[in-house]
N, C-alpha and C. Protein backbone atom coordinates (compact mmCIF):
# COMPACT_ATOMS: atom_id res chain seq x y z
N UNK A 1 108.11 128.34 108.39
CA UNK A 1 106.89 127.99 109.06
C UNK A 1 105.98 127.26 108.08
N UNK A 2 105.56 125.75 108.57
CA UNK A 2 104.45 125.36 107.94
C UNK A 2 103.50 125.72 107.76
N UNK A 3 102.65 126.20 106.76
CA UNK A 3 101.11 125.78 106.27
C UNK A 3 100.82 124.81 105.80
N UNK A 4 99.11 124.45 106.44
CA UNK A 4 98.79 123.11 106.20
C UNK A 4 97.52 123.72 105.23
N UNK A 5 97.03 123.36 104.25
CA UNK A 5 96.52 123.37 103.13
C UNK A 5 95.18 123.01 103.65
N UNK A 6 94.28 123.72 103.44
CA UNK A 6 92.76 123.22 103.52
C UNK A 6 92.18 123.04 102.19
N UNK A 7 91.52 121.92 102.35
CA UNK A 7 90.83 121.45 101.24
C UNK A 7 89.83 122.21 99.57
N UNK A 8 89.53 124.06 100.99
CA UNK A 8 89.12 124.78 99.91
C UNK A 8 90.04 125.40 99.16
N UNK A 9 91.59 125.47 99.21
CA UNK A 9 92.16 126.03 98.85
C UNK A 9 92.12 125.23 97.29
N UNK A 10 92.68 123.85 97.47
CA UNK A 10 93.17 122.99 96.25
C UNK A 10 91.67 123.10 95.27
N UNK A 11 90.33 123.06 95.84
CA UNK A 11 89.40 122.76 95.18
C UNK A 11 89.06 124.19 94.47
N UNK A 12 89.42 125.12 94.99
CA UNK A 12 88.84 126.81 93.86
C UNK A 12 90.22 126.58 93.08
N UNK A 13 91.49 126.35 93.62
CA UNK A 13 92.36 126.76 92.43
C UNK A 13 92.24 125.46 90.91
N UNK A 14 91.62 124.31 91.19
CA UNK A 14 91.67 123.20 90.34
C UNK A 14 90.41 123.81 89.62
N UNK A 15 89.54 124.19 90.02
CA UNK A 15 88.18 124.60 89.56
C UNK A 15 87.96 125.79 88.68
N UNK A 16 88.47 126.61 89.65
CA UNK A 16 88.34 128.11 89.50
C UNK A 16 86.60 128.86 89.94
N UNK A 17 86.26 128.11 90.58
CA UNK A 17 85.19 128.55 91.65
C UNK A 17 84.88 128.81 92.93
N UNK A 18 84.96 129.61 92.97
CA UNK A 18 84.14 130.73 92.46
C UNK A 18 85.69 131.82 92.18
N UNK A 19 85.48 132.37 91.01
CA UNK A 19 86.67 133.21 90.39
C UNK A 19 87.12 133.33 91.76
N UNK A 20 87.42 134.62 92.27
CA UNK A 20 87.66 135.89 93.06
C UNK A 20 88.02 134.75 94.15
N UNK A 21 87.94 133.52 94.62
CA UNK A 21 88.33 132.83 95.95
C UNK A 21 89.43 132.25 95.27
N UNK A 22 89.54 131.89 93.39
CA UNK A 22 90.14 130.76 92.88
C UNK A 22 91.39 131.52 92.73
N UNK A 23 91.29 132.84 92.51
CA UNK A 23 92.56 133.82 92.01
C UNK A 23 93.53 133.93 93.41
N UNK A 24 92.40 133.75 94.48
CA UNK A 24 93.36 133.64 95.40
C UNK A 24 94.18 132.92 96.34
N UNK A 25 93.35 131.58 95.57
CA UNK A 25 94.20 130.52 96.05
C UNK A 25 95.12 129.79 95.37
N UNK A 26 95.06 130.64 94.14
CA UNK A 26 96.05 130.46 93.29
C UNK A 26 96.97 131.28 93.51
N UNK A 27 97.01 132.22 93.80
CA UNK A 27 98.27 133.56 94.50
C UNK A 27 99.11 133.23 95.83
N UNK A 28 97.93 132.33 96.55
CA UNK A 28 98.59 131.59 97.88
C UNK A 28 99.53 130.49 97.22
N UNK A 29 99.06 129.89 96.62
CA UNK A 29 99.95 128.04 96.15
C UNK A 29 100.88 129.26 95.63
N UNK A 30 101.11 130.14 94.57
CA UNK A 30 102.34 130.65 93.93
C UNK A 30 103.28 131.24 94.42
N UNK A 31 102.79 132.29 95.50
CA UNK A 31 103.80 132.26 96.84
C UNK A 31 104.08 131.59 97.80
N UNK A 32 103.62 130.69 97.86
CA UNK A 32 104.02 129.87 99.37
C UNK A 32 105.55 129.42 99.06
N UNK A 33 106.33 128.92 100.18
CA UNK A 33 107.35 128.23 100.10
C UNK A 33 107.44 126.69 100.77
N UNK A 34 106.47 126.80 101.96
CA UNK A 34 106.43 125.59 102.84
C UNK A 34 104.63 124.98 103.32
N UNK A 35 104.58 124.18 102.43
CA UNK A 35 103.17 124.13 102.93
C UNK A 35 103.32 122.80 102.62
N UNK A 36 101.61 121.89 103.54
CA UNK A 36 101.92 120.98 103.98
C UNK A 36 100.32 120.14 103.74
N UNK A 37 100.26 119.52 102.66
CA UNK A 37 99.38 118.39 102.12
C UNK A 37 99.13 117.37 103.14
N UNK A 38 97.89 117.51 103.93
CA UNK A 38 97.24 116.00 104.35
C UNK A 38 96.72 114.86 103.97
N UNK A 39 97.10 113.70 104.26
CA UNK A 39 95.64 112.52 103.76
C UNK A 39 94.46 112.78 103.77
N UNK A 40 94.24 113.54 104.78
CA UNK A 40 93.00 113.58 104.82
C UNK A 40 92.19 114.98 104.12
N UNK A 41 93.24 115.79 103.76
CA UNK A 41 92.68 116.87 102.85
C UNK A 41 92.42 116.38 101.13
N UNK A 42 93.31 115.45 101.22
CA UNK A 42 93.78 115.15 99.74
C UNK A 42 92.62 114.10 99.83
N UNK A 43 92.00 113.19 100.68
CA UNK A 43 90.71 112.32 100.41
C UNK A 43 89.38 113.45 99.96
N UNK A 44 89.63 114.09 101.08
CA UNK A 44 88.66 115.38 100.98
C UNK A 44 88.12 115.90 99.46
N UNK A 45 89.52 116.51 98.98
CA UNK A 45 89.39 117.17 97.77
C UNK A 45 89.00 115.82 96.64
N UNK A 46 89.46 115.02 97.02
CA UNK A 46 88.91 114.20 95.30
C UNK A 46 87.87 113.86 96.13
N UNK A 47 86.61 113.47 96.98
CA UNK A 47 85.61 113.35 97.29
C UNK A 47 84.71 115.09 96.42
N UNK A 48 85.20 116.06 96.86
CA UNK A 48 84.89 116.94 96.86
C UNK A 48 84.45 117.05 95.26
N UNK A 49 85.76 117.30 94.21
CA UNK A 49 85.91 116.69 92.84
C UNK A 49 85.03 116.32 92.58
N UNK A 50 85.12 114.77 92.73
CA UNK A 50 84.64 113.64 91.92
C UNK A 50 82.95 113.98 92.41
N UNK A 51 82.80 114.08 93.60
CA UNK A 51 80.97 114.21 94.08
C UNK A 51 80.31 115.74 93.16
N UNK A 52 80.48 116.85 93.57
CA UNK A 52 80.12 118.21 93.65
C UNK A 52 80.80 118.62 91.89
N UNK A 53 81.88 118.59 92.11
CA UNK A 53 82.03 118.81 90.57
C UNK A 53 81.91 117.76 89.63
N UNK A 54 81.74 116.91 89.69
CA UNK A 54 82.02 115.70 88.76
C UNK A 54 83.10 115.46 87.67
N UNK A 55 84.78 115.82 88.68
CA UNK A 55 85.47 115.59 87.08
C UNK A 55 85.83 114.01 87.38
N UNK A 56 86.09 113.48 86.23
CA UNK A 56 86.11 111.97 86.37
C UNK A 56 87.73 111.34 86.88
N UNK A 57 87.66 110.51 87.12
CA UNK A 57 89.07 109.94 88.27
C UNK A 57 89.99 110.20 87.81
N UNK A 58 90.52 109.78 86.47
CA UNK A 58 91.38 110.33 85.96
C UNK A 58 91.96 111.68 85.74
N UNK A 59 91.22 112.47 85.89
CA UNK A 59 91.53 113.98 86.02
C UNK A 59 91.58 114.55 87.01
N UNK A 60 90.69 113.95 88.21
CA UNK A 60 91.07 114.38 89.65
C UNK A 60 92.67 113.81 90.48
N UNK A 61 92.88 112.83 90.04
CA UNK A 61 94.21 111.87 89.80
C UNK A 61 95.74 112.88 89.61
N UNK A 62 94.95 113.49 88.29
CA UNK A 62 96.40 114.14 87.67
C UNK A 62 96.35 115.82 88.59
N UNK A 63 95.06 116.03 88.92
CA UNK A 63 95.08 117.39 89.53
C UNK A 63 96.04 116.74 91.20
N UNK A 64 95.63 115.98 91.98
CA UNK A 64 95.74 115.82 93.24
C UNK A 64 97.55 115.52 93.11
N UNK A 65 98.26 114.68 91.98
CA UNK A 65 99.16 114.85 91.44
C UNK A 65 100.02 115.92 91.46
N UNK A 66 99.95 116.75 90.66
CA UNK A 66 100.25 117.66 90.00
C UNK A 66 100.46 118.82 91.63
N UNK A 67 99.73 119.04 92.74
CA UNK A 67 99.57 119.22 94.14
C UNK A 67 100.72 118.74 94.65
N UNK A 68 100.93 117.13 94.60
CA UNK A 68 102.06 117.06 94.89
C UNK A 68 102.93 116.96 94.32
N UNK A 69 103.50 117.39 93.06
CA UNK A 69 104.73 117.64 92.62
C UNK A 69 105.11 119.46 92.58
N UNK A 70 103.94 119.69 93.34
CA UNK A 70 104.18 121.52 93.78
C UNK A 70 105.63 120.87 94.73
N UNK A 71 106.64 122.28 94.44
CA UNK A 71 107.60 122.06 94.95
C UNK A 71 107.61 122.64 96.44
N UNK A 72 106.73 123.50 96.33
CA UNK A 72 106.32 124.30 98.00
C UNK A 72 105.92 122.89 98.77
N UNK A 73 105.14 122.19 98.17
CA UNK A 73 103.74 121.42 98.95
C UNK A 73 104.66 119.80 99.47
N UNK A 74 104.78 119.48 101.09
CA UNK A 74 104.93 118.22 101.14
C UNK A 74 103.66 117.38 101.89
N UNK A 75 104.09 116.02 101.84
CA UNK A 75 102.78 115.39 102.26
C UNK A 75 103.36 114.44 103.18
N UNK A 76 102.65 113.70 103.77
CA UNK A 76 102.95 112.47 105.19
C UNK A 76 103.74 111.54 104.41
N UNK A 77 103.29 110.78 103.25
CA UNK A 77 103.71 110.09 102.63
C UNK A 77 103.72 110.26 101.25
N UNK A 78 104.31 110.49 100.04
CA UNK A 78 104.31 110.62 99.02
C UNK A 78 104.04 109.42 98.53
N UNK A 79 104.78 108.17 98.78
CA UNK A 79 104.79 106.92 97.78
C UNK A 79 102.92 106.67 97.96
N UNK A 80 102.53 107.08 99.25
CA UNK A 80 101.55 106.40 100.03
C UNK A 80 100.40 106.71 98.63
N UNK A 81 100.24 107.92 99.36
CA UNK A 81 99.24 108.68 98.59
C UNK A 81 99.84 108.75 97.00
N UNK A 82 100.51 108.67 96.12
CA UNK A 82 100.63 108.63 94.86
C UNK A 82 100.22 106.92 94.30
N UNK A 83 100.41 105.95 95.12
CA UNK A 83 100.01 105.02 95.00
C UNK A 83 98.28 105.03 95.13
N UNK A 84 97.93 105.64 95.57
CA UNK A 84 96.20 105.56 96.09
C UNK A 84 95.73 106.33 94.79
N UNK A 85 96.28 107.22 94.60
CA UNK A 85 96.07 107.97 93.24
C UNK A 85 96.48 106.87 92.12
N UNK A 86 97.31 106.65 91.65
CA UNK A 86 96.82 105.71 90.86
C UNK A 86 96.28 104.26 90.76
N UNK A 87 95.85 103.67 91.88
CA UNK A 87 94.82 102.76 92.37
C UNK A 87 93.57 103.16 92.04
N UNK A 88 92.82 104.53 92.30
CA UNK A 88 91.68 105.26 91.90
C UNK A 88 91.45 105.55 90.24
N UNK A 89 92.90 106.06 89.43
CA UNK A 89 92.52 106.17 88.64
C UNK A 89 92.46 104.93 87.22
N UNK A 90 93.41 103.78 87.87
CA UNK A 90 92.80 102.76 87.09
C UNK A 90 91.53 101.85 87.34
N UNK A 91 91.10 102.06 88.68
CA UNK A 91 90.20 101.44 89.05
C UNK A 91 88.38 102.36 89.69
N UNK A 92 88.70 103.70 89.93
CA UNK A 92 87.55 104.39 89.71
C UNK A 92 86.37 104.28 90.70
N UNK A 93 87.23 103.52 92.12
CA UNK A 93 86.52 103.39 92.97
C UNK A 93 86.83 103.88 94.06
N UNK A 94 86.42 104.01 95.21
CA UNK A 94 86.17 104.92 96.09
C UNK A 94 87.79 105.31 96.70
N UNK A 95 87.71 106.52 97.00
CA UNK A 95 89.26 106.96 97.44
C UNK A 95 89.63 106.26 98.10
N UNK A 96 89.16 105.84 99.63
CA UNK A 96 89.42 105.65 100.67
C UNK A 96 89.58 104.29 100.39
N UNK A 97 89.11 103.29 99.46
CA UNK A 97 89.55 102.06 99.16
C UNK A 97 90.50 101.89 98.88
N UNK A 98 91.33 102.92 97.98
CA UNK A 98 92.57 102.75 97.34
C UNK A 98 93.63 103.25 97.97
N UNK A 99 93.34 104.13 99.29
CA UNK A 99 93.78 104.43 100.05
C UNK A 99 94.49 103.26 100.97
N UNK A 100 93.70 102.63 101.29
CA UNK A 100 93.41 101.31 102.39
C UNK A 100 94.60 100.24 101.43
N UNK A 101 93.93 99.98 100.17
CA UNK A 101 95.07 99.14 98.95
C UNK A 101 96.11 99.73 99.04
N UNK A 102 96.69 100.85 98.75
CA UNK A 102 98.00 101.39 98.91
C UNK A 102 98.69 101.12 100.17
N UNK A 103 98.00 100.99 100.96
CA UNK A 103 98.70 101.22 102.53
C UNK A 103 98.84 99.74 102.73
N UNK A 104 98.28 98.89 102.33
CA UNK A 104 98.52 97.01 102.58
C UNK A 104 99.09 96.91 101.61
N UNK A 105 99.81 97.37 100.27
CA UNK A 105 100.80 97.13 99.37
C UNK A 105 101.83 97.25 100.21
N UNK A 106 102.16 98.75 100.72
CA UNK A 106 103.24 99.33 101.12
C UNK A 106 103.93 98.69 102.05
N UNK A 107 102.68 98.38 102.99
CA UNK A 107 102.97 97.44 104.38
C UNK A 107 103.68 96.61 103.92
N UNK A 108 103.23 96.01 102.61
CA UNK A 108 104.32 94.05 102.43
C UNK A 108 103.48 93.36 102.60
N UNK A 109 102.25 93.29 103.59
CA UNK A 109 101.27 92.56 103.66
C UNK A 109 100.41 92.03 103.02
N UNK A 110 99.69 93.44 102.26
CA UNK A 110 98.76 92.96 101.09
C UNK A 110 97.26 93.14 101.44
N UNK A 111 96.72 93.05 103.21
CA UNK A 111 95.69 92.51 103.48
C UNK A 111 94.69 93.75 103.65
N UNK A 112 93.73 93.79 103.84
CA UNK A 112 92.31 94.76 104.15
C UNK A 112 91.39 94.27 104.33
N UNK A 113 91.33 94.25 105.59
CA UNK A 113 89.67 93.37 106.28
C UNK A 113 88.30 94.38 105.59
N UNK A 114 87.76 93.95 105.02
CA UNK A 114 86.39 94.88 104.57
C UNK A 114 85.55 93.87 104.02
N UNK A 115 84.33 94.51 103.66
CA UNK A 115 83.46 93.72 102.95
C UNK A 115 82.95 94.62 101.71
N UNK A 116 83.92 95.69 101.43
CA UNK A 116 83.45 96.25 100.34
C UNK A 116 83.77 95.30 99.35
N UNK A 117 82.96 95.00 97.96
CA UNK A 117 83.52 94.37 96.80
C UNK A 117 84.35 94.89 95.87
N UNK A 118 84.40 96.05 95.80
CA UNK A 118 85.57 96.99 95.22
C UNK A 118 86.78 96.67 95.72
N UNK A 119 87.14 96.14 96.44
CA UNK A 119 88.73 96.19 96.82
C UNK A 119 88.91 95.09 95.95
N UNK A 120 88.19 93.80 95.79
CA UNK A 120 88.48 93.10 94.59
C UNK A 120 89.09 93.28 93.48
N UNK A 121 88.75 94.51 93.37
CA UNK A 121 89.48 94.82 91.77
C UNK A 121 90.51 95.05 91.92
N UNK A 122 91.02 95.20 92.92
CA UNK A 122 92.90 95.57 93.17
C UNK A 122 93.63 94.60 93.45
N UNK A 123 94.38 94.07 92.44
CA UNK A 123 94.18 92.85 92.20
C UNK A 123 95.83 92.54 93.05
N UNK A 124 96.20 93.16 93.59
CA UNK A 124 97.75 93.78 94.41
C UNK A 124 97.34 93.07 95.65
N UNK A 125 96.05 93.27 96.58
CA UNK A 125 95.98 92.99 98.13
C UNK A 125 94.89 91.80 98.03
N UNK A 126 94.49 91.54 99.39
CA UNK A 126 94.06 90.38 99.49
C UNK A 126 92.81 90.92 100.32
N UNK A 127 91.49 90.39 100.06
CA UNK A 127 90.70 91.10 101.05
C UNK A 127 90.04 90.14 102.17
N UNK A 128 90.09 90.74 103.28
CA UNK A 128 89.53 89.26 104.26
C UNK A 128 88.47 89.95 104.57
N UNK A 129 87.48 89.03 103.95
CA UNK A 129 85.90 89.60 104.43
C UNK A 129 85.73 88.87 105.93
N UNK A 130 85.13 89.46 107.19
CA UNK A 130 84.41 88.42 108.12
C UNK A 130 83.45 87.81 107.72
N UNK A 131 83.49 86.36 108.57
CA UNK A 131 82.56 85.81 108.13
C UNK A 131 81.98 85.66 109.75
């Protein structure tokens, strides 16, 4: 039987805050056998990270990582999201950008309609601003 992972789980055991929630979501990840990483938990938690705790990209990177190379833990897409992870941590900009970059790599395409200027820096896709 699947479990699907909520966002407070990954964020007390990476943290360890508050103890007594962190011990036990560290006792959950160590017993589990089948559990089940979202996109959208895994945006969650490095929002969560990077805002509220402030660890810097690179270390939220290797934690969100490290999540998925739990052997219990699978996710929608591995290449997807390991690609977005390291899109973020060489570039340090917003998850969901690198999210968006990963997913127009993967595609073959390349493209991401936005007008953020951050996707610029990914120097992999192509960004079509409207005009």
């Amino acid at each position: 039987m699947t479990t699907f992972l909520d966002t407070n789980i990954l964020v007390r055991h990476f943290t360890g805050d508050p103890p007594a929630q962190a011990r036990r979501a560290t006792s959950l990840l160590a017993a589990a056998t089948d559990l089940h990483l979202t996109d959208v938990v895994a945006a969650e938690t490095v929002y969560v990270l990077e805002s509220f705790y402030e660890v810097p990209p690179a270390d939220t990177a290797r934690l969100l990582r490290s999540a998925v190379a739990f052997e219990a833990v699978t996710v929608d897409d591995e290449d997807r999201l390991l690609r977005a992870l390291e899109i973020y941590e060489l570039h340090a900009i917003d998850f969901t950008d690198c999210y968006l970059a990963a997913c127009a790599e993967i595609d073959g395409q390349g493209l991401v309609a936005s007008f953020d200027r951050d996707i610029d820096k990914v120097q992999t896709v192509t960004k079509l601003e409207p005009r």
